[in-house]
Protein backbone atom coordinates (compact mmCIF):
# COMPACT_ATOMS: atom_id res chain seq x y z
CA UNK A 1 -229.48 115.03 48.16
CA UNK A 2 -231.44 112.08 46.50
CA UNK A 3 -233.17 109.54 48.46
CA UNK A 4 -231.90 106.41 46.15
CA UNK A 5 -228.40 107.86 47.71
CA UNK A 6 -229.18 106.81 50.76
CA UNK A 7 -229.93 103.16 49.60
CA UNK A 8 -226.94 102.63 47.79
CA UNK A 9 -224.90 101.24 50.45
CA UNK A 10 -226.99 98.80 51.70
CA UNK A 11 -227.59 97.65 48.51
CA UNK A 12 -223.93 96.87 47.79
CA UNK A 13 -223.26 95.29 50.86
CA UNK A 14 -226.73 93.35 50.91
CA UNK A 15 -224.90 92.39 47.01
CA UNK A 16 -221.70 91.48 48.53
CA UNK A 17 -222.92 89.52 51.36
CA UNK A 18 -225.18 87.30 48.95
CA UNK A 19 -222.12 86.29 46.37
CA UNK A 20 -219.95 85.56 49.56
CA UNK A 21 -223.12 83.32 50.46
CA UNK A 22 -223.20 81.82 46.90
CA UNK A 23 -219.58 81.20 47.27
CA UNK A 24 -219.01 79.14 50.31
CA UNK A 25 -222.36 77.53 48.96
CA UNK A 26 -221.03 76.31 46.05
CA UNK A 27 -217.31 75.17 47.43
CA UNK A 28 -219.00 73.38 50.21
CA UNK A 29 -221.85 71.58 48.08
CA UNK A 30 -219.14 70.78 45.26
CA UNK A 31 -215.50 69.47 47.19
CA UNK A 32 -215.23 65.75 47.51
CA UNK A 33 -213.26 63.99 50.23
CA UNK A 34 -211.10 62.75 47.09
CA UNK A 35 -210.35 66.60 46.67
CA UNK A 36 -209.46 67.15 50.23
CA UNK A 37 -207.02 64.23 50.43
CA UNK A 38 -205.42 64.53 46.78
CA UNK A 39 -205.07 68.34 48.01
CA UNK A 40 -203.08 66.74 51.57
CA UNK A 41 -201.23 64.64 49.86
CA UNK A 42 -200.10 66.98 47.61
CA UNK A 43 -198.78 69.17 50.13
CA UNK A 44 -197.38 66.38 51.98
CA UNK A 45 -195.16 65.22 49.22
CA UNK A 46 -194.06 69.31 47.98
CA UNK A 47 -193.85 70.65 51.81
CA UNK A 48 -193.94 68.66 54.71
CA UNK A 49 -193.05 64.84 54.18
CA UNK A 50 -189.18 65.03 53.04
CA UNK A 51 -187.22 63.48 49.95
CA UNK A 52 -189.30 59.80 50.65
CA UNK A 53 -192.54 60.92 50.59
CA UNK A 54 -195.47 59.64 48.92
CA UNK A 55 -198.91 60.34 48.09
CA UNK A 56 -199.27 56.65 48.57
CA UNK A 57 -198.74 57.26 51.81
CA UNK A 58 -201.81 58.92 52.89
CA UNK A 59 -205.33 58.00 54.29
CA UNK A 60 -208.59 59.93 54.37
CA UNK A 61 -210.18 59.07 57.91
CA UNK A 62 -213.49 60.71 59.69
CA UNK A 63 -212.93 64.01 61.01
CA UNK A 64 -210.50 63.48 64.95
CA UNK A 65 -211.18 67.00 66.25
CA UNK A 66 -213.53 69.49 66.67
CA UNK A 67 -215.01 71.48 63.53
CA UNK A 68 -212.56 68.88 61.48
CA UNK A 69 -215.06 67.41 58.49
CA UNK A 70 -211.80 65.19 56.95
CA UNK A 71 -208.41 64.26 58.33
CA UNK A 72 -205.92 62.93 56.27
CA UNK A 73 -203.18 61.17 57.85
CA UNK A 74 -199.95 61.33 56.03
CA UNK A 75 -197.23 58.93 57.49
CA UNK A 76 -196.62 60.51 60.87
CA UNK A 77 -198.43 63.75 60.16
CA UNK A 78 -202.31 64.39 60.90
CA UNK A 79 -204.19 67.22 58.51
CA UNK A 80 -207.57 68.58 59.95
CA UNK A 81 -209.57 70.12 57.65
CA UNK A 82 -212.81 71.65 57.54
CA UNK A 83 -215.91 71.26 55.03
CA UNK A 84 -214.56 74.16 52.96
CA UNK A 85 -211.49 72.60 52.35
CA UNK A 86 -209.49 75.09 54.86
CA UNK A 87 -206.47 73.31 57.26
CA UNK A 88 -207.69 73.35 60.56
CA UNK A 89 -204.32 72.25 62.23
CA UNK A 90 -201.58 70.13 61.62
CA UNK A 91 -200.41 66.99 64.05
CA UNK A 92 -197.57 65.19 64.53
CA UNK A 93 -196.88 61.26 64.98
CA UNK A 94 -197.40 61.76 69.19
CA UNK A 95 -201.00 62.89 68.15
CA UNK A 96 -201.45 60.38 65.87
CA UNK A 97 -200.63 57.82 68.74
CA UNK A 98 -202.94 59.38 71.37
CA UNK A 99 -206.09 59.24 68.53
CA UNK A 100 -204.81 55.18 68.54
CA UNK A 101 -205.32 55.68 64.44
């Protein structure tokens, strides 16, 4: 069997590795805080804030938990999300009252 064979494998997964680097690279360096709450608030008004909802109704504030980057506070509901733009958790209004927001 061929040397270059052996090489193969690590050379795909030395491939794959670097565009999954380039990726998360390139979402983190190019999402906006404006892109992180118009994203919330979106989901807030289709999902999770009933027939009265607004996107009106929500606030970008600095991140309130650990690995957070952004949360967005949405009437009575807190959104944690990290740097990549992923949900972290999801409060309630009792949360939002112990953070005193």
């Amino acid at each position: 069997m061929p040397g270059w064979i052996w090489w193969v494998p690590l050379g795909l997964a030395t491939l794959m590795g670097a565009l999954l680097a380039f990726r998360y690279g390139w979402i983190a360096a190019t999402i906006t805080e404006t892109d992180v709450i118009n994203a919330m608030a979106n989901r807030y008004v289709t999902q999770d804030g009933g027939a009265d909802a607004k996107a009106g109704d929500c606030v970008g504030l600095a991140g309130q938990v650990d690995g957070a980057w952004i949360t967005v506070k949405c009437g009575g509901i807190l959104y944690h999300v990290t740097r990549f733009g992923r949900v972290l958790s999801v409060g309630d209004k009792a949360q939002s009252e112990r953070l005193s927001i």
